[in-house]
N, C-alpha and C. Protein backbone atom coordinates (compact mmCIF):
# COMPACT_ATOMS: atom_id res chain seq x y z
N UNK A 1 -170.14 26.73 -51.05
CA UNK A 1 -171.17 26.90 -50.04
C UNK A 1 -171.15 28.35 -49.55
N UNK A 2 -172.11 29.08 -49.43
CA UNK A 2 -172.23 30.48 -49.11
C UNK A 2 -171.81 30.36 -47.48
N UNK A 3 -171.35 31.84 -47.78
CA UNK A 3 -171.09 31.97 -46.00
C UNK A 3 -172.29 32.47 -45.40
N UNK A 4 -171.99 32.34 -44.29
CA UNK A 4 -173.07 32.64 -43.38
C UNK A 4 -172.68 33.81 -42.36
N UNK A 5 -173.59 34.80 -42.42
CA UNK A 5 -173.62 35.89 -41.45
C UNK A 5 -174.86 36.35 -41.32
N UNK A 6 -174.69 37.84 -40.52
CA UNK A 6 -176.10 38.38 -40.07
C UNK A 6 -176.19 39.49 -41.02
N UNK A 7 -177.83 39.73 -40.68
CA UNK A 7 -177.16 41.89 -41.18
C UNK A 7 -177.71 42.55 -40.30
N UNK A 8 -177.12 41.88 -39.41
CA UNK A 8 -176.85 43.12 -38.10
C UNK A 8 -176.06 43.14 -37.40
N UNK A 9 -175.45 43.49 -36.09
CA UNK A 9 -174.63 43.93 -35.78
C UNK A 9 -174.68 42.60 -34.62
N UNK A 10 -173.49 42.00 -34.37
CA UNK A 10 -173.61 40.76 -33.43
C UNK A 10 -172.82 41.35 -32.39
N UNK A 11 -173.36 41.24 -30.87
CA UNK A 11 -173.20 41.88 -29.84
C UNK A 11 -172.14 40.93 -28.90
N UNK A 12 -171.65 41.73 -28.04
CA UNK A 12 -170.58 40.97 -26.80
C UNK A 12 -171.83 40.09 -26.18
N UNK A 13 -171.87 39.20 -25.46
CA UNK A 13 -170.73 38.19 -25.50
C UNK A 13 -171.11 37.35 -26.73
N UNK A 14 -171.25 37.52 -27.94
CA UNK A 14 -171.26 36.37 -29.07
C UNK A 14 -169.58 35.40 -29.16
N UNK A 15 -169.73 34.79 -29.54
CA UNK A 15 -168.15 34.03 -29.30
C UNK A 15 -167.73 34.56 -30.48
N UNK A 16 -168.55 35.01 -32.02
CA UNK A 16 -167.65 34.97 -32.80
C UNK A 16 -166.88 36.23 -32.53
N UNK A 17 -167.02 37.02 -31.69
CA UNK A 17 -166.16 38.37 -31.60
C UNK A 17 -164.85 38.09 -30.99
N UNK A 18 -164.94 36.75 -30.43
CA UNK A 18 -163.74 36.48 -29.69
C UNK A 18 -162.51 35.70 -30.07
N UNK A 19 -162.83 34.87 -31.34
CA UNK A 19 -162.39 34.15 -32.79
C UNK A 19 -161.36 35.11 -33.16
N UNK A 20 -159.99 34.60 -33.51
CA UNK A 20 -158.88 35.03 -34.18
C UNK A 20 -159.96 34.63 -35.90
N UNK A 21 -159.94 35.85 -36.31
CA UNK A 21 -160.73 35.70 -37.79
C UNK A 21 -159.47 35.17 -38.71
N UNK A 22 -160.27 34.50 -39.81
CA UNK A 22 -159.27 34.01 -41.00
C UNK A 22 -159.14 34.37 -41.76
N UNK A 23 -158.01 34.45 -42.76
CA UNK A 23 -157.81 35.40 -44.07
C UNK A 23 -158.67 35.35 -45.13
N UNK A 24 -158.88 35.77 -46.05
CA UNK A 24 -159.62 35.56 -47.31
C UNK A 24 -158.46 35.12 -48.25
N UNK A 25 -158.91 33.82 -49.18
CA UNK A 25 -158.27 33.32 -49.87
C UNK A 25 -157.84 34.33 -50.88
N UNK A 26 -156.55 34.80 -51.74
CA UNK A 26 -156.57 35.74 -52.74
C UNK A 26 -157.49 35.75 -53.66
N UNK A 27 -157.82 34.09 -54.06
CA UNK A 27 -158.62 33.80 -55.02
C UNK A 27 -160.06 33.87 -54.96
N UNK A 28 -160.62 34.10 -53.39
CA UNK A 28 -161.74 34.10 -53.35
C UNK A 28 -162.09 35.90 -53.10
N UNK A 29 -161.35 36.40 -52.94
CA UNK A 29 -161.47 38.15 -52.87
C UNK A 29 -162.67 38.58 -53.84
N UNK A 30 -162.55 38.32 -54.78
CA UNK A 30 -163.72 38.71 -55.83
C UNK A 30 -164.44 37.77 -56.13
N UNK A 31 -165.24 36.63 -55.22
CA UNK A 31 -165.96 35.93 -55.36
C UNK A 31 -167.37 36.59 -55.04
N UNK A 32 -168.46 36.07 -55.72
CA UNK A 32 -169.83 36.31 -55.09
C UNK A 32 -169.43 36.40 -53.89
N UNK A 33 -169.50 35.20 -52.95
CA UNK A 33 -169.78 35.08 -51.58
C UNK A 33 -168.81 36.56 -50.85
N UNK A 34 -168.18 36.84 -51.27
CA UNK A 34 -166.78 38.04 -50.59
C UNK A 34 -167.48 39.72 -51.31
N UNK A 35 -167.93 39.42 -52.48
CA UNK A 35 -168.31 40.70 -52.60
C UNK A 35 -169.31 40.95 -52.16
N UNK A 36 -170.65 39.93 -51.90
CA UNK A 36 -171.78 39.88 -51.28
C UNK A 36 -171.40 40.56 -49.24
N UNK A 37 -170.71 39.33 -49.13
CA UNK A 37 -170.51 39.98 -47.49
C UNK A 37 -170.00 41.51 -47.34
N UNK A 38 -168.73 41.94 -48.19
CA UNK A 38 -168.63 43.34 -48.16
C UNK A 38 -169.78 44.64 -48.51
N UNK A 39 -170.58 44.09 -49.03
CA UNK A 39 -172.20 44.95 -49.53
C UNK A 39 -172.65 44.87 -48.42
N UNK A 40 -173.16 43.48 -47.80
CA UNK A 40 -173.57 44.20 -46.41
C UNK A 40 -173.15 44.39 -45.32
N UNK A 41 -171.32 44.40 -45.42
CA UNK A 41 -171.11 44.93 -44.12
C UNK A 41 -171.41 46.52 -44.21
N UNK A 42 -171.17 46.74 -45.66
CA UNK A 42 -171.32 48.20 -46.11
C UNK A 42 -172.93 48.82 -45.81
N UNK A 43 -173.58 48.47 -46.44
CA UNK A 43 -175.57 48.40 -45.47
C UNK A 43 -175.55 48.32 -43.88
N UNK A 44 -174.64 47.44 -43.32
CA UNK A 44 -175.49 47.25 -42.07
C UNK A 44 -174.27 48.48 -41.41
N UNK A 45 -172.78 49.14 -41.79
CA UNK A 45 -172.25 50.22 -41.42
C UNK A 45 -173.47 51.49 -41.70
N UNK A 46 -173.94 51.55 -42.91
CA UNK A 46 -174.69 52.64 -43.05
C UNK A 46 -175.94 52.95 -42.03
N UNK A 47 -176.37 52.16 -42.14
CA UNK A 47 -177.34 52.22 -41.22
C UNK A 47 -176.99 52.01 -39.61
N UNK A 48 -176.30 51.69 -39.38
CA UNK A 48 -175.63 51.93 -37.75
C UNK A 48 -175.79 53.45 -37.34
N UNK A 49 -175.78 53.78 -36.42
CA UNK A 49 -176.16 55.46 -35.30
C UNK A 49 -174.79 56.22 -35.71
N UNK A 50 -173.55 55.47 -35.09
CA UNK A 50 -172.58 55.95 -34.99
C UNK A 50 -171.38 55.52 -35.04
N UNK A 51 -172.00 54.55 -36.61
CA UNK A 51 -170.53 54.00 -36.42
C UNK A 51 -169.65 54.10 -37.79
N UNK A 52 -168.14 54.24 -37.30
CA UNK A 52 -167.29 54.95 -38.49
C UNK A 52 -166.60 53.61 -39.57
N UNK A 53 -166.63 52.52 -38.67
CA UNK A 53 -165.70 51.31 -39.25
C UNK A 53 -166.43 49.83 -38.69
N UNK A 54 -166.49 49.08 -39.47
CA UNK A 54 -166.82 47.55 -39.29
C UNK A 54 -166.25 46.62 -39.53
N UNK A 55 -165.95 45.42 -38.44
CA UNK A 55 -165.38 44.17 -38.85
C UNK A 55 -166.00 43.35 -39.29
N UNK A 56 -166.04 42.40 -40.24
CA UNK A 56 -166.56 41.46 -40.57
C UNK A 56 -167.20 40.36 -39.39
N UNK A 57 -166.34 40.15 -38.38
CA UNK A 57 -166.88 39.36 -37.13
C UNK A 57 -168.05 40.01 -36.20
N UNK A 58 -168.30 41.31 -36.93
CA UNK A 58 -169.42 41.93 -36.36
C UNK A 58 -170.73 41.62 -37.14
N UNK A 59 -170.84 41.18 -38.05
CA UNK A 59 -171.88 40.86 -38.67
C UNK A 59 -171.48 38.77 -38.54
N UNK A 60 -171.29 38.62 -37.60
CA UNK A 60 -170.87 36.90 -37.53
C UNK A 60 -170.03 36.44 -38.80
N UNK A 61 -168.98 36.78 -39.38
CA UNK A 61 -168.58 36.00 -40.38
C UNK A 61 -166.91 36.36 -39.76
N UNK A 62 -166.59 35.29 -39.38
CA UNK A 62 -164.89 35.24 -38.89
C UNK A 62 -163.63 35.14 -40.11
N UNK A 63 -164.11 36.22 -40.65
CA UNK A 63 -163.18 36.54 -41.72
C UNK A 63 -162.22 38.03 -41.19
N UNK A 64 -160.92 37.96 -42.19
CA UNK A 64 -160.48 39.27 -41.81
C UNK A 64 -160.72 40.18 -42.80
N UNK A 65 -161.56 41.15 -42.98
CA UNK A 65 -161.97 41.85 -43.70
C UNK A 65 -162.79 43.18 -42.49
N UNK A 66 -162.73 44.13 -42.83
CA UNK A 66 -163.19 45.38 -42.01
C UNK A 66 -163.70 46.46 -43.28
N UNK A 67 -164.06 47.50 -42.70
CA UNK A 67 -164.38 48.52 -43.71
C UNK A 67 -164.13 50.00 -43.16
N UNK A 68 -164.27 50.75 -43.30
CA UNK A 68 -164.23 52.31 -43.05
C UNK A 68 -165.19 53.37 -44.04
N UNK A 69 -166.15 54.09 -43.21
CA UNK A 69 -166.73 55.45 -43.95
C UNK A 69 -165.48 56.06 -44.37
N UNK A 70 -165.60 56.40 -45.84
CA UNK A 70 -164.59 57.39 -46.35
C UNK A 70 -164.90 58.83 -45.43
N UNK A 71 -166.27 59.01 -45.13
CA UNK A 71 -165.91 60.29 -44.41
C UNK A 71 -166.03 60.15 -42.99
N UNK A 72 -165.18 59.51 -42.78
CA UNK A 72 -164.60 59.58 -41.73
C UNK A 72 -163.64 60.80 -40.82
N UNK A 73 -163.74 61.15 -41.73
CA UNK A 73 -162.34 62.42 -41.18
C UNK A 73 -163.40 63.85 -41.46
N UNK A 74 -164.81 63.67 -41.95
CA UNK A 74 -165.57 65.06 -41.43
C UNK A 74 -166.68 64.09 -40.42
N UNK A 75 -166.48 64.04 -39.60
CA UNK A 75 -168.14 63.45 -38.88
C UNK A 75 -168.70 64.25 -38.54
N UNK A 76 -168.77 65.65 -38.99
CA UNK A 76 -169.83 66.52 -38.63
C UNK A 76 -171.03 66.14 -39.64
N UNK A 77 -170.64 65.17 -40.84
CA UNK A 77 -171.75 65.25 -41.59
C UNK A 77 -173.37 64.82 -40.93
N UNK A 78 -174.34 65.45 -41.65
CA UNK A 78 -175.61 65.21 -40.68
C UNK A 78 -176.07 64.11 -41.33
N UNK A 79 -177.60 63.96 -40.77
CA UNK A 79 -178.34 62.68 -40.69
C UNK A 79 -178.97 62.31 -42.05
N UNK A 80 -178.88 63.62 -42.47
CA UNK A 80 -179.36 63.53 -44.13
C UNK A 80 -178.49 62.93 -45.10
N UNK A 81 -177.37 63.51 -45.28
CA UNK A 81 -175.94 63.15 -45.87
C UNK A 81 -175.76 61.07 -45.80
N UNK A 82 -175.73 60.74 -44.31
CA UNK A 82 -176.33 59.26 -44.22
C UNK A 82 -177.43 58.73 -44.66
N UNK A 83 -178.24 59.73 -44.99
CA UNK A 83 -179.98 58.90 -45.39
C UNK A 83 -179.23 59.37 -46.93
N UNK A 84 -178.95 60.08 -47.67
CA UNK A 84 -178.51 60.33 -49.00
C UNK A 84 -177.41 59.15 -48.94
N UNK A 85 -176.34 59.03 -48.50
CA UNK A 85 -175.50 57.90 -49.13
C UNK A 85 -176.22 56.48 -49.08
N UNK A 86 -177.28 56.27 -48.56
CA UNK A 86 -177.62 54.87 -48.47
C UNK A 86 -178.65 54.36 -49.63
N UNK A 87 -179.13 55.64 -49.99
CA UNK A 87 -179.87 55.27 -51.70
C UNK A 87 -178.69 55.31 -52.68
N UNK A 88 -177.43 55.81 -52.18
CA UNK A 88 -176.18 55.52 -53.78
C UNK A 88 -176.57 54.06 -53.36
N UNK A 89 -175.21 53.54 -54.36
CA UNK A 89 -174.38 52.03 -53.88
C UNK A 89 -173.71 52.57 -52.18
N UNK A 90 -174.25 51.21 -51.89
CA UNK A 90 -173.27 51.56 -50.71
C UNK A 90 -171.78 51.35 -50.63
N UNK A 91 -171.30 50.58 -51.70
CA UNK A 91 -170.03 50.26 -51.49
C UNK A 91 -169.23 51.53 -52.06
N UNK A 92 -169.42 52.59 -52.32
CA UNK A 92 -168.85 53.79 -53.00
C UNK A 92 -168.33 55.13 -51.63
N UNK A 93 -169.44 54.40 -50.71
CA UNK A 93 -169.19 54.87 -49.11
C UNK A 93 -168.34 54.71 -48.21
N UNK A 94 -167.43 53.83 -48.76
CA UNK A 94 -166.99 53.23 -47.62
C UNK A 94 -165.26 52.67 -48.44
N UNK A 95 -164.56 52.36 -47.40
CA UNK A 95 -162.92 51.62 -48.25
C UNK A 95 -163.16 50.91 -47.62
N UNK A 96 -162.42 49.79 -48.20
CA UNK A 96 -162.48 48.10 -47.85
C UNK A 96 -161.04 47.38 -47.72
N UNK A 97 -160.77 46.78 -46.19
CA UNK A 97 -159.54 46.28 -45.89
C UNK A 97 -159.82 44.68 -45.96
N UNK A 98 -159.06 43.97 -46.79
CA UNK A 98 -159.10 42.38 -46.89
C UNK A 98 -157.66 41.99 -46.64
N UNK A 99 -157.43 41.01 -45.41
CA UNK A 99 -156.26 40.60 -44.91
C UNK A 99 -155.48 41.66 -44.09
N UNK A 100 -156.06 42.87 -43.20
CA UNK A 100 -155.27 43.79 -43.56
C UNK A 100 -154.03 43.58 -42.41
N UNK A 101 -153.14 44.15 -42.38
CA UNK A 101 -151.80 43.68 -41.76
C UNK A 101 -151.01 45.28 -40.81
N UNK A 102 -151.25 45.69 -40.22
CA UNK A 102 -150.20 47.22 -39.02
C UNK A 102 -148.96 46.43 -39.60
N UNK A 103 -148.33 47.20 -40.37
CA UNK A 103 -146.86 47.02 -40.13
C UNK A 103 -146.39 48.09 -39.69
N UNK A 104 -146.32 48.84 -39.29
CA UNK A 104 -145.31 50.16 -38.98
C UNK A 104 -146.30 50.60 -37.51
N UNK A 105 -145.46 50.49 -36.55
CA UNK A 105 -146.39 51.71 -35.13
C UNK A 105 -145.46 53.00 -35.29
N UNK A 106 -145.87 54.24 -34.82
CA UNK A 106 -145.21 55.27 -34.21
C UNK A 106 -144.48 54.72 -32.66
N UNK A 107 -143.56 55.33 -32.82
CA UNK A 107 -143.68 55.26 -31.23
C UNK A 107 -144.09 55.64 -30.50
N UNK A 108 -144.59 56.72 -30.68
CA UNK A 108 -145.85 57.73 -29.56
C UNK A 108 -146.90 56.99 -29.56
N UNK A 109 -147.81 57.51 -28.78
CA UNK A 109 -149.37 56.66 -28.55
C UNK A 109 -149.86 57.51 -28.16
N UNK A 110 -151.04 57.49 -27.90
CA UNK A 110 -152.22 59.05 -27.44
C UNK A 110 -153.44 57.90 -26.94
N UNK A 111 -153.86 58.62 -25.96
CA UNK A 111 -155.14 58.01 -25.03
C UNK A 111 -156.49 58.59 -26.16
N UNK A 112 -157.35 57.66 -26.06
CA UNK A 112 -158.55 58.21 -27.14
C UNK A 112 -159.45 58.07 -26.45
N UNK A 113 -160.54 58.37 -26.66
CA UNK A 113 -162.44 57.78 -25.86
C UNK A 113 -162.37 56.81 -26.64
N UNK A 114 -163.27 55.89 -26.79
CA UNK A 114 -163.15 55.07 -27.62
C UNK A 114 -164.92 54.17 -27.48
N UNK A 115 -165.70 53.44 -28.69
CA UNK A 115 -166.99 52.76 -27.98
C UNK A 115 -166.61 51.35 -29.29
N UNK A 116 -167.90 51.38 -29.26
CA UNK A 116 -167.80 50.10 -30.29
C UNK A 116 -169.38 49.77 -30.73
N UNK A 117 -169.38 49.38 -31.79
CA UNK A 117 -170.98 49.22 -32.43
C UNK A 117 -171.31 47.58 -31.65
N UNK A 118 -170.33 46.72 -31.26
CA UNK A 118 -170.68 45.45 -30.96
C UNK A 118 -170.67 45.36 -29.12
N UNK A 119 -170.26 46.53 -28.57
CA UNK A 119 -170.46 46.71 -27.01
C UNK A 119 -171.02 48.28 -26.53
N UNK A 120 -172.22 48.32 -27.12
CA UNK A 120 -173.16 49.00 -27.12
C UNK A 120 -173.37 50.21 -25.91
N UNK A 121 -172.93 51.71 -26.30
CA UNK A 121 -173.19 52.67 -24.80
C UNK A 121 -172.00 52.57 -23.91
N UNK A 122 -171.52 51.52 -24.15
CA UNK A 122 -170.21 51.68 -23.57
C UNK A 122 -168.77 52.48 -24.06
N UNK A 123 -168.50 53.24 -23.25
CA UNK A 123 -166.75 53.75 -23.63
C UNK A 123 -165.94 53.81 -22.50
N UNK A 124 -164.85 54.42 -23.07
CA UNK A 124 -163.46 54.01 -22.72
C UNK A 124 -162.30 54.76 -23.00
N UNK A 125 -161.36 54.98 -22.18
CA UNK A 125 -159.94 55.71 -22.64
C UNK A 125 -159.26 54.48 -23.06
N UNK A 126 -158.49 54.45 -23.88
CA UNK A 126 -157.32 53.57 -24.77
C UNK A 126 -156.20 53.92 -25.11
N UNK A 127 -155.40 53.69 -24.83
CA UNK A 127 -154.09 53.76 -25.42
C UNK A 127 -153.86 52.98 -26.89
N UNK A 128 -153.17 54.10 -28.41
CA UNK A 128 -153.24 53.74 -29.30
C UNK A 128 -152.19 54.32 -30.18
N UNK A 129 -150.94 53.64 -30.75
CA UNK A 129 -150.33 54.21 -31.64
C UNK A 129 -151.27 55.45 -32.63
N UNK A 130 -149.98 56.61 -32.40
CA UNK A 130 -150.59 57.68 -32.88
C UNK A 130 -150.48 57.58 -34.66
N UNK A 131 -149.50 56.83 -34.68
CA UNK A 131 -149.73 56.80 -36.71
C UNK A 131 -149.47 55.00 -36.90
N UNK A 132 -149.97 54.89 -37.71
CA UNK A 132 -149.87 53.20 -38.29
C UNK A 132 -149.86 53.21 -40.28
N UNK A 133 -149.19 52.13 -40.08
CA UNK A 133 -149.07 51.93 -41.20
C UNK A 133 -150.00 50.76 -41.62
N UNK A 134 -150.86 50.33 -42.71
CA UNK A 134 -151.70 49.04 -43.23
C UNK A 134 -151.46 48.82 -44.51
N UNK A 135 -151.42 47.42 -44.21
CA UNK A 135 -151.07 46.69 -45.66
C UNK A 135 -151.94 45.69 -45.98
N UNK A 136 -153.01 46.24 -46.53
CA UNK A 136 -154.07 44.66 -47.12
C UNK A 136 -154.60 44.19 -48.75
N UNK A 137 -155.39 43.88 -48.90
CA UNK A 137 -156.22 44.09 -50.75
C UNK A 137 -157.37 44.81 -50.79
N UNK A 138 -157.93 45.22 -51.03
CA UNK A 138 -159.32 46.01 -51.86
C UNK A 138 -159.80 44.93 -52.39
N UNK A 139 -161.34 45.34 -52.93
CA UNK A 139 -161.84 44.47 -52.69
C UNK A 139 -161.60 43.85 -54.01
N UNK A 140 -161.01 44.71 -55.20
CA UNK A 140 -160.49 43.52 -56.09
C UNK A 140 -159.15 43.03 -56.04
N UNK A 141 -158.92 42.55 -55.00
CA UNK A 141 -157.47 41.77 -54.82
C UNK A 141 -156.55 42.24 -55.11
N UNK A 142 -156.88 43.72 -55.17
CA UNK A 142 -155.11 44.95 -55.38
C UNK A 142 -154.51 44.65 -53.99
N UNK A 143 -153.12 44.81 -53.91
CA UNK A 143 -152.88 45.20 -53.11
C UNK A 143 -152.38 46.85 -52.48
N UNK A 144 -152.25 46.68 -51.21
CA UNK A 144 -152.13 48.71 -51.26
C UNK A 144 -151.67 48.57 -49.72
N UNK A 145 -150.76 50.44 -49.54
CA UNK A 145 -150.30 49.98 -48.22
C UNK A 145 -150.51 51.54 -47.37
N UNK A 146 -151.72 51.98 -46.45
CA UNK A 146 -151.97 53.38 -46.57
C UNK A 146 -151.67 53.37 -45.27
N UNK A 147 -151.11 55.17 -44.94
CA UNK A 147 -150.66 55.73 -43.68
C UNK A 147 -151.43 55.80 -43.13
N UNK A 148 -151.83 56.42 -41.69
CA UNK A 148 -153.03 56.95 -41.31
C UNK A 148 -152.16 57.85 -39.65
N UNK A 149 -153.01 58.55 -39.57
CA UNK A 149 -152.79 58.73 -37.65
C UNK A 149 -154.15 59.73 -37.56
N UNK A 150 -154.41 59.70 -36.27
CA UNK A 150 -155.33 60.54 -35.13
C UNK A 150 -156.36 59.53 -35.37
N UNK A 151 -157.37 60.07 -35.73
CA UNK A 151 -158.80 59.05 -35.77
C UNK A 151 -158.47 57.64 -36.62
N UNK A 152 -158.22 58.14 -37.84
CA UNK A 152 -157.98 57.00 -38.48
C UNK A 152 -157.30 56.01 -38.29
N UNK A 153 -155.85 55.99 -37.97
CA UNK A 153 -155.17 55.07 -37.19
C UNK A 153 -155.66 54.79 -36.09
N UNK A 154 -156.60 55.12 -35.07
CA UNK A 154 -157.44 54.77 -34.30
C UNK A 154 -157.92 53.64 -34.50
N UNK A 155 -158.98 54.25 -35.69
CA UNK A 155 -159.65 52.96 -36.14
C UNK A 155 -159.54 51.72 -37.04
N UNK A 156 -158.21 52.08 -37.91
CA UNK A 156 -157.55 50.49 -38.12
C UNK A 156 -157.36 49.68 -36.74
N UNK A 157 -156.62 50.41 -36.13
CA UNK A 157 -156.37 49.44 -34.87
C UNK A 157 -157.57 48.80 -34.49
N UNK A 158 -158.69 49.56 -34.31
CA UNK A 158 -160.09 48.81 -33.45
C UNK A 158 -160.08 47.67 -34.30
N UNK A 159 -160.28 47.95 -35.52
CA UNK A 159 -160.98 46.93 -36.49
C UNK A 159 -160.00 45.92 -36.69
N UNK A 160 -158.32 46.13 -36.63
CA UNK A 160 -157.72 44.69 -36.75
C UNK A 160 -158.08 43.97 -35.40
N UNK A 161 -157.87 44.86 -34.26
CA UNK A 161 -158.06 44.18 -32.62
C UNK A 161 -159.30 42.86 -33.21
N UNK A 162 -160.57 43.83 -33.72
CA UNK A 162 -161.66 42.69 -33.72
C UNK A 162 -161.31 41.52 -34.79
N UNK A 163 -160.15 41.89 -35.47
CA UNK A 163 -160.23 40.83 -36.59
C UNK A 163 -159.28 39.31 -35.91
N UNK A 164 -159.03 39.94 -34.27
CA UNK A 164 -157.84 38.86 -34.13
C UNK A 164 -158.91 38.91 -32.04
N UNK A 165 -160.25 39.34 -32.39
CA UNK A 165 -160.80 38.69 -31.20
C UNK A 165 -160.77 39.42 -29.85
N UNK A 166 -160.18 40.49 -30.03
CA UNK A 166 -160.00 41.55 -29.49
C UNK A 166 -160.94 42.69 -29.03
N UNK A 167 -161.78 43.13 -28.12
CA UNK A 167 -162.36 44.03 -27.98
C UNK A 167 -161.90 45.13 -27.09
N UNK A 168 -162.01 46.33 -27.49
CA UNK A 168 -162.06 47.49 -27.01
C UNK A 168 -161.75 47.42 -25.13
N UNK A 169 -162.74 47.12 -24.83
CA UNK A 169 -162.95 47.22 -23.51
C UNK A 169 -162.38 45.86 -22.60
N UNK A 170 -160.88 45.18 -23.33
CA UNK A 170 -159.92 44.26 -22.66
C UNK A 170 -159.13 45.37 -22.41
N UNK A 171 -158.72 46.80 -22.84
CA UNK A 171 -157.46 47.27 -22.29
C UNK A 171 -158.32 48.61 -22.31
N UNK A 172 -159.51 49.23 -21.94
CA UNK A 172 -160.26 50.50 -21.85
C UNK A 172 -159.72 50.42 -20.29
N UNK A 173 -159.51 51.73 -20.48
CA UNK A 173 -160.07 52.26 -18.47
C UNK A 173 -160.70 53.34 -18.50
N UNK A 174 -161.49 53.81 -17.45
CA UNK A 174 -162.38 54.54 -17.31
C UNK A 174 -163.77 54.22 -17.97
N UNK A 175 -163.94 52.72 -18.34
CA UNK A 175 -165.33 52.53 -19.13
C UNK A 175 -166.49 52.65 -18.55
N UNK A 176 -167.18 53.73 -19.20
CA UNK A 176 -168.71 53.50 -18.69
C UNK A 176 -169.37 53.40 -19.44
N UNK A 177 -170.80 53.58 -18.95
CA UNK A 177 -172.10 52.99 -19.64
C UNK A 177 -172.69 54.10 -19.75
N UNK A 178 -173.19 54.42 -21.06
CA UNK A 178 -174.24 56.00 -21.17
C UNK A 178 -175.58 55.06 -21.60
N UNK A 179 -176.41 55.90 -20.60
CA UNK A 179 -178.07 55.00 -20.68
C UNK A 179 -178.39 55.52 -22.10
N UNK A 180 -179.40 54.54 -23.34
CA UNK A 180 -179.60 55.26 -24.17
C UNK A 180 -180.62 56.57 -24.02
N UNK A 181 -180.35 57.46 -25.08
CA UNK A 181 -180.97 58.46 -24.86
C UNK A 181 -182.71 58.46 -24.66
N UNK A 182 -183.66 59.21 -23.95
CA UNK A 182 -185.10 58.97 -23.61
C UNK A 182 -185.85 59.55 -24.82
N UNK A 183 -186.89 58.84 -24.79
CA UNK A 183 -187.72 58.97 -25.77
C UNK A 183 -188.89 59.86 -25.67
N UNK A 184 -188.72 60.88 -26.19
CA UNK A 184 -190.01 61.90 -25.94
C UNK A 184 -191.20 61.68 -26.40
């Protein structure tokens, strides 16, 4: 039976954001239904304003699976560069975490801004291990176990938080609301 999700971005208060998500079977990793949902979490990331990483519970499907823009680590890229990657494949855009698992924190932590594509205009200071370690599969059921710190370890963390129901703005302080921008 196919799963069921959106292709768009499912907003606070939806319950499924609040769902401890479930693993993906090993065996179903490279199924239609699993490579299908990773295509459009990959579409509906591309086309998002500003956003670097997606959980699967953001498009309603309570799985643990997330994604990340590979370029993530230049976001100066412009608006063109995004309108050009979205005529490639989209899945060539992006790395793909299935099951993924923090085993290792730093002990340091660093305060970040922080928003979220599913609590919209809103940000936040956070406290966040400054390096992490992840251990999950790709999307053909390899397994792999990659370092990260500053932004990137940032944003594993966001994206496991949402994979276990977690949002941003349970441990933000200083959160506010930026009105969207006016329309000339």
């Amino acid at each position: 039976m196919p799963m069921k999700y959106k292709k768009k971005i499912v907003l606070d208060p939806d319950p499924v954001l609040r769902k401890k998500a479930e693993e993906v079977k090993k065996e179903d990793i490279r199924s239609p239904d699993t490579q299908s949902l990773i295509r459009t979490m990959a579409e509906v990331l591309l086309e998002s304003e500003n956003g670097v990483g997606l959980a699967a519970p953001q498009i309603g499907a309570p799985l643990r699976v997330f994604i990340v823009l590979k370029k993530v680590l230049t976001l100066s890229e412009e608006k063109k560069d995004q309108e050009e990657a979205r005529k490639k494949d989209p899945l060539s855009e992006v790395d793909i975490y299935i099951n993924p698992e923090i085993k290792n924190r730093s002990k340091t932590t660093i305060i970040m801004d922080e928003g979220c594509l599913s609590v919209p205009r809103m940000y936040g200071k956070i406290k966040r291990f400054e390096k992490v370690t992840l251990r999950a599969y790709n999307e053909r059921g390899e397994s792999m176990e990659r370092g990260a710190s500053g932004l990137l370890a940032e944003i594993f963390q966001h994206e496991v938080d949402h994979l276990n129901g977690i949002l941003f703005i349970d441990s933000a302080k200083d959160v506010k609301e930026f009105a969207p921008p006016k329309e000339e």
